[in-house]
Each structure stands twice: as structure tokens, then as C-alpha cells.
N, C-alpha and C. Protein backbone atom coordinates (compact mmCIF):
# COMPACT_ATOMS: atom_id res chain seq x y z
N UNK A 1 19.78 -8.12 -9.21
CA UNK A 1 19.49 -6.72 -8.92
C UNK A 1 18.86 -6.64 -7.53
N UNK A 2 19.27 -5.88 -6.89
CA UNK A 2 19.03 -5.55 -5.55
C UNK A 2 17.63 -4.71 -5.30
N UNK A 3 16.44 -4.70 -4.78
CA UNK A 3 15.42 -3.63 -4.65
C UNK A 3 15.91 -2.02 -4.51
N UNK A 4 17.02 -2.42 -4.36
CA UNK A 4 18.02 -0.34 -4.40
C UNK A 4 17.87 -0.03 -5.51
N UNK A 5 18.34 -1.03 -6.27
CA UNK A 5 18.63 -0.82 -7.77
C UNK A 5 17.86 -0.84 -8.75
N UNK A 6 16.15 -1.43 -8.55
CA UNK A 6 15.19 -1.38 -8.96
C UNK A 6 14.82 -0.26 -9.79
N UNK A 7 14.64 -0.24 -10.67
CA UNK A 7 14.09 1.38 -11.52
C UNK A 7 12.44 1.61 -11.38
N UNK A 8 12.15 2.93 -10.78
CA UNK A 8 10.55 2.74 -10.34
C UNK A 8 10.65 4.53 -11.20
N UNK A 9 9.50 4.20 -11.30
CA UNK A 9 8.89 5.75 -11.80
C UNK A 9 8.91 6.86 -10.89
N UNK A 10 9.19 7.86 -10.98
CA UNK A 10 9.12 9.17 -10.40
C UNK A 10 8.40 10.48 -11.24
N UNK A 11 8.17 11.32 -10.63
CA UNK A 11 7.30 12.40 -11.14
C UNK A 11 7.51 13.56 -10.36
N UNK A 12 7.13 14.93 -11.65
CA UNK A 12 7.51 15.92 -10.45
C UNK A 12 6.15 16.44 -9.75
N UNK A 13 6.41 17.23 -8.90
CA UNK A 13 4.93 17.83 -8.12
C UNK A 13 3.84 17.88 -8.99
N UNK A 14 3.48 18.03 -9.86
CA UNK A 14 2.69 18.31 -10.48
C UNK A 14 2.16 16.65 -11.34
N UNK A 15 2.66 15.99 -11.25
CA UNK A 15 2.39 14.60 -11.35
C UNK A 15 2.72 14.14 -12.58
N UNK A 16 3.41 14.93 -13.47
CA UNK A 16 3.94 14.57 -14.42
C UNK A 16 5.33 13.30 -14.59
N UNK A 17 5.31 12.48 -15.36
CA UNK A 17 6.74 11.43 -15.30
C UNK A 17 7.96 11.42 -15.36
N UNK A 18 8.81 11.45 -15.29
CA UNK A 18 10.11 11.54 -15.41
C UNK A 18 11.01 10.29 -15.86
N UNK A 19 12.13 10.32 -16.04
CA UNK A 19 12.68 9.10 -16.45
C UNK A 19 13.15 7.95 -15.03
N UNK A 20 12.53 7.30 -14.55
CA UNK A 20 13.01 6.06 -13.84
C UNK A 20 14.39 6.41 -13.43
N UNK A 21 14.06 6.07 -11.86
CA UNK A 21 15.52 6.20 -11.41
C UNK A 21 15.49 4.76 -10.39
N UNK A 22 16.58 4.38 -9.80
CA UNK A 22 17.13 3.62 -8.69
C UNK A 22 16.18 3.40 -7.78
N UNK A 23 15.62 2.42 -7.04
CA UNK A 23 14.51 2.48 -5.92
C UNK A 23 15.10 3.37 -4.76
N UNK A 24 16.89 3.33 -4.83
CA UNK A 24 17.21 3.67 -3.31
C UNK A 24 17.28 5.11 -3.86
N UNK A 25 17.76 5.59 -5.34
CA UNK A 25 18.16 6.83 -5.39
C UNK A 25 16.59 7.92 -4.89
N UNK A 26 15.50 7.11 -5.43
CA UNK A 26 14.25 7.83 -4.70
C UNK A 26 14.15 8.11 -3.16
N UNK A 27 14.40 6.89 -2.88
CA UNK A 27 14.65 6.89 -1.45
C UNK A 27 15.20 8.10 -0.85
N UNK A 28 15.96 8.20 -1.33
CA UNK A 28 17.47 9.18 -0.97
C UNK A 28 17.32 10.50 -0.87
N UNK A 29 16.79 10.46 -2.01
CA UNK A 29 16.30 12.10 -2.88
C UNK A 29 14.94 12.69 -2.27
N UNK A 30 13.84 11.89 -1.65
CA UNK A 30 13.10 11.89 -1.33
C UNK A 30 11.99 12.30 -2.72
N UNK A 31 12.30 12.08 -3.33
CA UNK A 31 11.56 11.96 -4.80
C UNK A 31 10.40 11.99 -5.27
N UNK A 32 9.07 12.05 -5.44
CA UNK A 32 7.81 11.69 -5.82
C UNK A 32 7.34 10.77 -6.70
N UNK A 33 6.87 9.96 -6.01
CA UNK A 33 6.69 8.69 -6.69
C UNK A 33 5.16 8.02 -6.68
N UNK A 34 5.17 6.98 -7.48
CA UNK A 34 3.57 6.64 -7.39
C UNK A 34 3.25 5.17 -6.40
N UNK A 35 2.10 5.25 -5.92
CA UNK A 35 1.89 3.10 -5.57
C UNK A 35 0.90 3.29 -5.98
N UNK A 36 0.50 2.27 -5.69
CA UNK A 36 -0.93 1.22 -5.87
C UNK A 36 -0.65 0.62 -4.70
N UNK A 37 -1.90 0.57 -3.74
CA UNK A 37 -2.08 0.25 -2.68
C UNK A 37 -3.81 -0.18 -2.64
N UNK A 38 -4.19 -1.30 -1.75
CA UNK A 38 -5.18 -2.23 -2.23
C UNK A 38 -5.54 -2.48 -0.64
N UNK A 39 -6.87 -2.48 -0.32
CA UNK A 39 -7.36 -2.63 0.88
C UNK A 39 -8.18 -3.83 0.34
N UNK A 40 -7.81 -4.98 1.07
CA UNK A 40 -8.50 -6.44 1.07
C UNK A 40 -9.07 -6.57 2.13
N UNK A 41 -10.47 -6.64 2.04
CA UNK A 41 -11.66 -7.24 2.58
C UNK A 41 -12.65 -8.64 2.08
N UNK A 42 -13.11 -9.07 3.15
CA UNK A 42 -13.81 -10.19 3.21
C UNK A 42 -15.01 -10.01 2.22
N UNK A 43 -15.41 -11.00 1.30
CA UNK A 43 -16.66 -11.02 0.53
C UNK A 43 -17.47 -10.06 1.05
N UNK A 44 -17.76 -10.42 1.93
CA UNK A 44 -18.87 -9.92 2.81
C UNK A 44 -18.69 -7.78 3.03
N UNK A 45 -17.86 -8.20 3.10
CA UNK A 45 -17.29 -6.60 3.48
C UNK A 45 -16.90 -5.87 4.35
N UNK A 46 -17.22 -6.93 5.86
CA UNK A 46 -17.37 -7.20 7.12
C UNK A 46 -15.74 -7.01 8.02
N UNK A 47 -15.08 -7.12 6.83
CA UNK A 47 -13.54 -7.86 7.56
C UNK A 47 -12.30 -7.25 6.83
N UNK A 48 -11.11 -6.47 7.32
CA UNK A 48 -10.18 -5.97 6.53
C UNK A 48 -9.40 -6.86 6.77
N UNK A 49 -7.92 -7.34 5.89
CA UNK A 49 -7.01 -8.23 6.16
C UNK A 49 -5.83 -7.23 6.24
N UNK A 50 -5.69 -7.52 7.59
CA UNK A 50 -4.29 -6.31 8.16
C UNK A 50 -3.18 -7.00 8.28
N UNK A 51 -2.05 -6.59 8.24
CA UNK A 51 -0.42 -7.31 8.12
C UNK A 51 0.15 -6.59 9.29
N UNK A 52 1.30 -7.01 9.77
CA UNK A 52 2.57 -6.62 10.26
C UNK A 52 3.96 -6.62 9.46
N UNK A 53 4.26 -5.55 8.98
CA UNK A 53 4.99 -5.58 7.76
C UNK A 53 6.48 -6.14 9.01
N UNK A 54 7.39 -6.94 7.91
CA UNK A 54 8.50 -6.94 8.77
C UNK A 54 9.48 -6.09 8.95
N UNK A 55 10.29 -6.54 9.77
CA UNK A 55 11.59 -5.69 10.26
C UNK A 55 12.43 -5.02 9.91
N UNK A 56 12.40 -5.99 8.36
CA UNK A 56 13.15 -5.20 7.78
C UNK A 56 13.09 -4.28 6.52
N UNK A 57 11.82 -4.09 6.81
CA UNK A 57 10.92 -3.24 5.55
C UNK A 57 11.82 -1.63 6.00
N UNK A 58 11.84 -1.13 4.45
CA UNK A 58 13.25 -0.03 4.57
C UNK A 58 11.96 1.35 4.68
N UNK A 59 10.70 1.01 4.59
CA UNK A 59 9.84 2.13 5.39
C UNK A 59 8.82 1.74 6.14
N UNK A 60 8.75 2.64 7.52
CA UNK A 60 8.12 1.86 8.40
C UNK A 60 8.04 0.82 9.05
N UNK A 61 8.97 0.10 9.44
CA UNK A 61 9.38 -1.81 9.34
C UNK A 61 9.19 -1.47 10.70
N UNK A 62 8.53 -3.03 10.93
CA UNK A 62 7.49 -3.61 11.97
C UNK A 62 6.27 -3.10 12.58
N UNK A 63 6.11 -1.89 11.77
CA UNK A 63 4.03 -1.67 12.00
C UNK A 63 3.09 -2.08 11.53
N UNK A 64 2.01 -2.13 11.72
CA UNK A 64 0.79 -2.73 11.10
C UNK A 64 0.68 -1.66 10.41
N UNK A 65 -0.23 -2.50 8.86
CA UNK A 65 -0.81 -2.13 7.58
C UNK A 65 -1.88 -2.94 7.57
N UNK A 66 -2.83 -1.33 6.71
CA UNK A 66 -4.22 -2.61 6.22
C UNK A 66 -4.16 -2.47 4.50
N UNK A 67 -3.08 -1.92 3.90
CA UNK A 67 -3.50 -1.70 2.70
C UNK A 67 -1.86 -2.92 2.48
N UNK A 68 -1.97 -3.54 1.26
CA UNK A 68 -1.32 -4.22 0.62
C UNK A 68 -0.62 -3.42 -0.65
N UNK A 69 0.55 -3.25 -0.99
CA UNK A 69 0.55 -2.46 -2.04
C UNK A 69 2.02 -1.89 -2.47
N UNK A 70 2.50 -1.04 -3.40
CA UNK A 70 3.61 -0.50 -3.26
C UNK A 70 4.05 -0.04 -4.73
N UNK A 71 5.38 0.49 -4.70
CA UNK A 71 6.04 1.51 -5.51
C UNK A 71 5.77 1.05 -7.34
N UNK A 72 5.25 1.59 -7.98
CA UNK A 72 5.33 1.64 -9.03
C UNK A 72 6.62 1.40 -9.88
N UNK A 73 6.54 1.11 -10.60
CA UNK A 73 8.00 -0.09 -11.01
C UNK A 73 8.18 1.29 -12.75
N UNK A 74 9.34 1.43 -13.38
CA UNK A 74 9.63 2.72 -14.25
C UNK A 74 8.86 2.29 -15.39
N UNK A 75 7.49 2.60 -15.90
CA UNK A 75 6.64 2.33 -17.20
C UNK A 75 5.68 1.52 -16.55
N UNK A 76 5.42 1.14 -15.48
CA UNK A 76 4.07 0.43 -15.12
C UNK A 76 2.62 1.20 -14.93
N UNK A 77 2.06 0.63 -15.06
CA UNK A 77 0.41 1.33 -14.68
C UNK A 77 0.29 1.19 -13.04
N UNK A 78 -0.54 1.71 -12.84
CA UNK A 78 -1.30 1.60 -11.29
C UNK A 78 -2.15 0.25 -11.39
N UNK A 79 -2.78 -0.12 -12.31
CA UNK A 79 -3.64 -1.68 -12.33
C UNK A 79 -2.87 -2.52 -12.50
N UNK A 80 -1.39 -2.55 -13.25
CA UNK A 80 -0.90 -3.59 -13.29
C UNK A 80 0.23 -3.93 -12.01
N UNK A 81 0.49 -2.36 -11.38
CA UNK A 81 1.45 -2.37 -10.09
C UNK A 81 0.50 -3.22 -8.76
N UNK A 82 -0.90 -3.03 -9.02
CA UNK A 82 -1.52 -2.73 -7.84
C UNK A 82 -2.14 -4.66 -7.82
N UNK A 83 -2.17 -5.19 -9.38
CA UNK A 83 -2.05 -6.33 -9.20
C UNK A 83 -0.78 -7.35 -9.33
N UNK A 84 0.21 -6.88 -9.50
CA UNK A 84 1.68 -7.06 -9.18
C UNK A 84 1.72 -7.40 -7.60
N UNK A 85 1.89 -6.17 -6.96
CA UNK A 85 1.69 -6.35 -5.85
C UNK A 85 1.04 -7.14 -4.59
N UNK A 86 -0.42 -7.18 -4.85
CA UNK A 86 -1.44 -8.35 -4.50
C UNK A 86 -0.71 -9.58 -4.07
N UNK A 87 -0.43 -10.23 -5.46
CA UNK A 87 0.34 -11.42 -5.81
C UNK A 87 1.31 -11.76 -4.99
N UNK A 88 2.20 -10.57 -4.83
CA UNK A 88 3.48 -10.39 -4.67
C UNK A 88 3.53 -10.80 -2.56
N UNK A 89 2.96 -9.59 -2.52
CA UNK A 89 2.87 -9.59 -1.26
C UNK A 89 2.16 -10.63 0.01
N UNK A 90 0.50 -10.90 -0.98
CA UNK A 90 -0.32 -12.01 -0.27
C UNK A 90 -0.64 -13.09 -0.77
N UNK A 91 -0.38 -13.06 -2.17
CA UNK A 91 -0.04 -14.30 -3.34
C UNK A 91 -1.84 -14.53 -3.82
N UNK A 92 -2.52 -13.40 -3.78
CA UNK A 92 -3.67 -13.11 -3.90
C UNK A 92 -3.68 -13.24 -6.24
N UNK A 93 -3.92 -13.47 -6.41
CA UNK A 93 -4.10 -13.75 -8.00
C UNK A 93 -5.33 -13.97 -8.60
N UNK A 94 -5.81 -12.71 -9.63
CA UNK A 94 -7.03 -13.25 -10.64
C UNK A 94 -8.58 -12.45 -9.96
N UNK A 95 -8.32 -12.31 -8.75
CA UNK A 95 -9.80 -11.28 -8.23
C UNK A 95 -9.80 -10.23 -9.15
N UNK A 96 -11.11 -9.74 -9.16
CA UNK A 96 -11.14 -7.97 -10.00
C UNK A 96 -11.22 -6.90 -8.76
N UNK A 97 -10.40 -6.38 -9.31
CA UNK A 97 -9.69 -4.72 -8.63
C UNK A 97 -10.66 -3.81 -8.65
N UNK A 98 -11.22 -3.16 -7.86
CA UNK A 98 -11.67 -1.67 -7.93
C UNK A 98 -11.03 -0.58 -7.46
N UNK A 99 -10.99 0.46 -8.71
CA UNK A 99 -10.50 1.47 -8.38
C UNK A 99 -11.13 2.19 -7.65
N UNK A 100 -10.80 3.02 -6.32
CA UNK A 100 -11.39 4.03 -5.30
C UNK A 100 -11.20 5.45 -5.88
N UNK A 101 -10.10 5.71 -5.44
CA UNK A 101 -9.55 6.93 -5.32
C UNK A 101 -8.13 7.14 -5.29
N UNK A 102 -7.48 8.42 -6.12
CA UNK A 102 -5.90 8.97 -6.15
C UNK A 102 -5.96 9.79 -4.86
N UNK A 103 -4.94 9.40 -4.36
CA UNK A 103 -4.48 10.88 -3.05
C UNK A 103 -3.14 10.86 -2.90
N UNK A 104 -2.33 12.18 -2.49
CA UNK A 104 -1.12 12.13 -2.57
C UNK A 104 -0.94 11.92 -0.64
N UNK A 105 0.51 11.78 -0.80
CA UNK A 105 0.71 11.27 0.88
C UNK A 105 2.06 12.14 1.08
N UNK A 106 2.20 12.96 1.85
CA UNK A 106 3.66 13.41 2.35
C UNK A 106 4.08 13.18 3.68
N UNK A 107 4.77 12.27 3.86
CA UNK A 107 5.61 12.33 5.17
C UNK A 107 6.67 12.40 4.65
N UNK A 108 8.02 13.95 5.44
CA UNK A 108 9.03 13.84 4.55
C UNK A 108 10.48 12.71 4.90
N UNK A 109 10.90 12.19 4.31
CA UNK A 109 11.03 12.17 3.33
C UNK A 109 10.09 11.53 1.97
N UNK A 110 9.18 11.43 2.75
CA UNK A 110 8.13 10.04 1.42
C UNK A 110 7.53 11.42 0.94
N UNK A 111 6.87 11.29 -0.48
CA UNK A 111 6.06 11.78 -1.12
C UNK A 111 5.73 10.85 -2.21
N UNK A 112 4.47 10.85 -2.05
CA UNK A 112 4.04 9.67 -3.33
C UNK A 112 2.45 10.27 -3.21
N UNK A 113 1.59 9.79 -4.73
CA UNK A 113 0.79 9.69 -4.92
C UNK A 113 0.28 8.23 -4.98
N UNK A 114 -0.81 7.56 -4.34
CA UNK A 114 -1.36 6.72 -4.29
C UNK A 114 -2.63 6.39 -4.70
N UNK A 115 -2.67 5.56 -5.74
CA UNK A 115 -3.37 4.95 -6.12
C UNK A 115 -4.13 3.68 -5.58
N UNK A 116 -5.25 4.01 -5.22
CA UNK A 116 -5.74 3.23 -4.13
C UNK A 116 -7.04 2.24 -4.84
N UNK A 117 -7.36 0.91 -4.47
CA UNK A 117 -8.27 0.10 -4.79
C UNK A 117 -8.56 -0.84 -3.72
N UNK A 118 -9.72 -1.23 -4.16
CA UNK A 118 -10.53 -2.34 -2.85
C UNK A 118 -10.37 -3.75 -3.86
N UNK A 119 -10.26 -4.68 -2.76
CA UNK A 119 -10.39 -6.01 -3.47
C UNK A 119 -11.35 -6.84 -2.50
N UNK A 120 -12.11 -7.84 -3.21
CA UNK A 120 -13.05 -8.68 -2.07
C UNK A 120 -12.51 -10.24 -2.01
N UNK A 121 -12.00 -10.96 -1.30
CA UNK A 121 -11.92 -12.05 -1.19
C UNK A 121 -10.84 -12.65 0.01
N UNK A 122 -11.58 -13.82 -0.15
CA UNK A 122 -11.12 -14.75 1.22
C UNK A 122 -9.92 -15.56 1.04
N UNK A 123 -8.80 -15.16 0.60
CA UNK A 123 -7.87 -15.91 -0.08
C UNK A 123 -8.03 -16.86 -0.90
N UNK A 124 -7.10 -17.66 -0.60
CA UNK A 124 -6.14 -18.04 0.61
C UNK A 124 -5.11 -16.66 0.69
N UNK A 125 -4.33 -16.54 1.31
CA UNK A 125 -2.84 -15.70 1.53
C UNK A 125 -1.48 -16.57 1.54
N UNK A 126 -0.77 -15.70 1.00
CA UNK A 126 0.48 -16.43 0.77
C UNK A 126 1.41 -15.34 1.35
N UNK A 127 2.09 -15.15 2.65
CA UNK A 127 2.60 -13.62 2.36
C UNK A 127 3.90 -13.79 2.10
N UNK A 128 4.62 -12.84 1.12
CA UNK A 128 5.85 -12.54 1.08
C UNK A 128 7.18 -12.20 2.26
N UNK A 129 7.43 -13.59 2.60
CA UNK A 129 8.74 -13.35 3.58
C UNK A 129 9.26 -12.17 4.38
N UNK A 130 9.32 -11.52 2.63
CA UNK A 130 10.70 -10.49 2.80
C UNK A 130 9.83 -8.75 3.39
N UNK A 131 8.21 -8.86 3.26
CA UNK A 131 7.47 -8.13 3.45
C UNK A 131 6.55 -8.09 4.91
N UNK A 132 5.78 -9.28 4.80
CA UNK A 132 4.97 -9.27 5.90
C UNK A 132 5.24 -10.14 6.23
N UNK A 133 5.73 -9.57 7.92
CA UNK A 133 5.81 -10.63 9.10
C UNK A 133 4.34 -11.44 9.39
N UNK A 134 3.28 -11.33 9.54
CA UNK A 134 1.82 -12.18 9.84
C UNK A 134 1.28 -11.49 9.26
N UNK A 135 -0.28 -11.79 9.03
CA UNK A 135 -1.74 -11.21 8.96
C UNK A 135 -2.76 -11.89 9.31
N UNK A 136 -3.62 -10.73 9.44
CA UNK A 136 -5.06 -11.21 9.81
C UNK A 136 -6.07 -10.68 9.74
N UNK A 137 -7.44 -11.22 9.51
CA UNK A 137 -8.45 -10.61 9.31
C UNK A 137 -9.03 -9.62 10.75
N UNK A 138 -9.39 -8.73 10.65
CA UNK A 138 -9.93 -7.49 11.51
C UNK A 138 -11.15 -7.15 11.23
N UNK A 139 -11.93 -6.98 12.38
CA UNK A 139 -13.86 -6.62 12.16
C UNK A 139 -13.46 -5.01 11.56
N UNK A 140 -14.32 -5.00 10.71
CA UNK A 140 -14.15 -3.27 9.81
C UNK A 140 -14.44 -2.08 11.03
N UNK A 141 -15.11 -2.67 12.01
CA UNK A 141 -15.60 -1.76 12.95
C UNK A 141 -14.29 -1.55 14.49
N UNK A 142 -13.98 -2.85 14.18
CA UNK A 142 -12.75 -2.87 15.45
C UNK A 142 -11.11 -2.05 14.48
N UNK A 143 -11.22 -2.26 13.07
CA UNK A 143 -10.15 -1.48 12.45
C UNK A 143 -10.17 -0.36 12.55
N UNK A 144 -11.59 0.40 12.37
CA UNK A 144 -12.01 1.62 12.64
C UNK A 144 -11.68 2.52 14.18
N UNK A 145 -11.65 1.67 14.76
CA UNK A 145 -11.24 2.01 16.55
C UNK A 145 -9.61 1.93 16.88
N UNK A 146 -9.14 0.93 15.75
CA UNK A 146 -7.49 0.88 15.94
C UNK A 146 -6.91 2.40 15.31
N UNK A 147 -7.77 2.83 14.28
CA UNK A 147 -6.80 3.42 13.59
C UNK A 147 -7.36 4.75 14.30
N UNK A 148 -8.31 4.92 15.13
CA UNK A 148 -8.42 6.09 15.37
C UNK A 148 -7.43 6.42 16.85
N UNK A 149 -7.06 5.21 17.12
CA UNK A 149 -5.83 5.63 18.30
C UNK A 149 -4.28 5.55 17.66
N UNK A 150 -4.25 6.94 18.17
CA UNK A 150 -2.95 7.49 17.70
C UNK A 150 -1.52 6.24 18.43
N UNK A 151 -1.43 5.47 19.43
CA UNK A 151 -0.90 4.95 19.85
C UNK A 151 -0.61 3.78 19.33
N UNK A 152 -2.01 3.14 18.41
CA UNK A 152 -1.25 2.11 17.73
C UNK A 152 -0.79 2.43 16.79
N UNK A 153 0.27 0.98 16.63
CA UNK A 153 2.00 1.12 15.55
C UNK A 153 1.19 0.77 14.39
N UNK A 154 0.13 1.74 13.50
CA UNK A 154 -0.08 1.84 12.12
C UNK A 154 0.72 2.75 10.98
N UNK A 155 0.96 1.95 9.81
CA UNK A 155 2.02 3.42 9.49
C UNK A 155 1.08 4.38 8.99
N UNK A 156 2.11 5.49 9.15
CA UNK A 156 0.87 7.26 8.60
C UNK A 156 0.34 7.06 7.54
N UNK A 157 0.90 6.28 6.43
CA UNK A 157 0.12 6.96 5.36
C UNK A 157 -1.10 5.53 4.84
N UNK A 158 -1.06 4.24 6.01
CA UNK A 158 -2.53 3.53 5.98
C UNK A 158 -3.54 4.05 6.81
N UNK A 159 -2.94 5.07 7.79
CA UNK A 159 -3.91 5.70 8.74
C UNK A 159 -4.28 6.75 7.91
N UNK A 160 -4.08 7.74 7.06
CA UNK A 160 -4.30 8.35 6.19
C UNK A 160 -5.42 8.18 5.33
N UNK A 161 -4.87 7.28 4.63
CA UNK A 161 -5.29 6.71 3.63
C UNK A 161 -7.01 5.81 3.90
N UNK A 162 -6.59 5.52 5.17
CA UNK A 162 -7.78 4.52 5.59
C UNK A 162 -9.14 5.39 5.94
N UNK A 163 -8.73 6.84 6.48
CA UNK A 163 -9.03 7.95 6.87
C UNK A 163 -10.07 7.80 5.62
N UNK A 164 -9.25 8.05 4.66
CA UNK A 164 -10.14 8.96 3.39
C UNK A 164 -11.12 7.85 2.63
N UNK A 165 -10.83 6.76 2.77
CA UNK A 165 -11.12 5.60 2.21
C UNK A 165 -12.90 6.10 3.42
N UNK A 166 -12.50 5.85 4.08
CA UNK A 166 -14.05 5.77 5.52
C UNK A 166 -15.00 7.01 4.99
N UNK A 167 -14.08 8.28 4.81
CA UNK A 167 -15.02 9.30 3.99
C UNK A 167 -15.64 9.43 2.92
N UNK A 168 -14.89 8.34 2.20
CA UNK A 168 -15.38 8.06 0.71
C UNK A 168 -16.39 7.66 0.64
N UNK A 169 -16.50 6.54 1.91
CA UNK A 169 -17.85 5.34 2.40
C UNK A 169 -18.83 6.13 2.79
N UNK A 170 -19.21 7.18 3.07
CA UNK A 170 -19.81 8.11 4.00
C UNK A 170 -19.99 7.77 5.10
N UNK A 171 -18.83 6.85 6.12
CA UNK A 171 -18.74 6.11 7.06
C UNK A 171 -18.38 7.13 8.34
């Protein structure tokens, strides 16, 4: 099965479920859908671990991300997508998850609600090939200065997201 063909959950505006469709038919449709998305920082708290997603990522491909994370799979939870993912992406396994905060994200064609959590630890990392081209750890204070320039290649909805995450902090 191809990631097109993937069956992920969808929902309508109102955030209710629907029956699982195609990863690409969401795509397509521009659909509403859910993630789990996970901002990994250093024990300490000191340090975000940011990626360069690759090239051939079918949204956003080749910008920097600081959140790790992605599409909800058709009957999954947000804790079990969001540690699915982890795994998946940085080969991160077995830390405990905190939940932050839900926020929805629209760039059109994307619409998704995101389910967002912090994780603390120093790997190791393993990253997924087919996902992230590199990563690396970033001072929380020098991430803070990247994302507030509009010029760097962050995608919208970790600049977003990272946004609300800093307000949450009363940062």
C-alpha cells in the first residue's frame, strides 16, 4: 500500500469523524483531518530538536520543522498517532508524552486540527529516510528568533503552532 492509499481519519468542521478515506483522496479534497504533532526538547528544556523535512515530503518538502508528527491514521487516537509518529519519524520510543494543547491550522488546501504535545529527551534519533533529510538541536532562544523571521524556510503551520505553544509558556 502506497501512503496515497493509506486510510487516515477525516472530520467535518465541526470536528466530528467521518468514515476514513485515502491519504491522497484527503489530500485532494482538501479534507479536515487530525495530527499529533510533538515538539522535542532537551531534558533540560534548553534545546528544541529541529529537522529539515525532505524533498520529497508531499507537504511542504524541504523546509525546516520543529514539531515531529503527522496525520492520524482511520480509528487512531492522538496518543497513539503522536507516539506512532515519534518512533516513526526520529525512532524516539518509550518517553512519556505531554499533552499541551488542540488548535486547528488552515492553509488551503490543508485543514487539520492538531493535536499537539511536548516530549523531553536526548535521544538518540533515528530519522526516517523517507521524511527527514537532517536534524538538530537549536537553543530555545535562537528558535525563537528563527521563527520570528518571516524569511526563514519554516513550514506555516510549525510557525503557527510554535507561536501558540510560546503563548501557552507565557513566553
Amino acid at each position: 500500500m502506497t501512503s496515497a492509499q493509506e486510510l487516515v481519519a477525516v472530520f467535518d468542521e465541526d470536528g466530528r469523524p467521518r468514515p476514513g478515506v485515502p491519504r491522497g483522496r484527503m489530500r485532494e479534497g482538501g479534507l479536515w483531518h487530525a495530527c499529533a504533532t510533538i515538539l522535542v526538547r532537551s531534558p533540560d528544556g534548553r534545546r528544541v530538536y529541529v529537522h529539515r523535512r525532505t524533498d520529497t515530503k508531499d507537504v511542504y518538502p524541504g523546509l525546516y520543522d520543529c514539531w515531529a508528527g503527522g496525520v492520524l491514521a482511520d480509528g487512531e487516537t492522538s496518543d497513539a498517532c503522536a507516539e506512532r509518529e515519534l518512533a516513526e519519524e526520529l525512532g524516539v520510543r518509550g518517553v512519556p508524552l505531554t499533552r499541551s494543547f488542540v488548535a486547528r491550522f488552515v492553509d488551503p488546501p490543508i485543514r487539520y486540527t492538531a493535536h499537539v504535545y511536548e516530549v523531553r529527551t536526548d535521544g538518540p534519533f533515528t530519522h526516517q529516510p523517507e521524511e527527514v533529510a537532517e536534524g538538530w538541536w537549536m537553543d530555545l532562544d535562537d528558535l525563537r528568533g528563527k521563527v520570528d523571521d518571516p524569511d526563514w524556510p519554516l513550514v506555516p503551520d510549525g510557525r503557527a503552532l510554535f507561536h501558540q505553544w510560546l503563548a501557552r509558556q507565557g513566553a
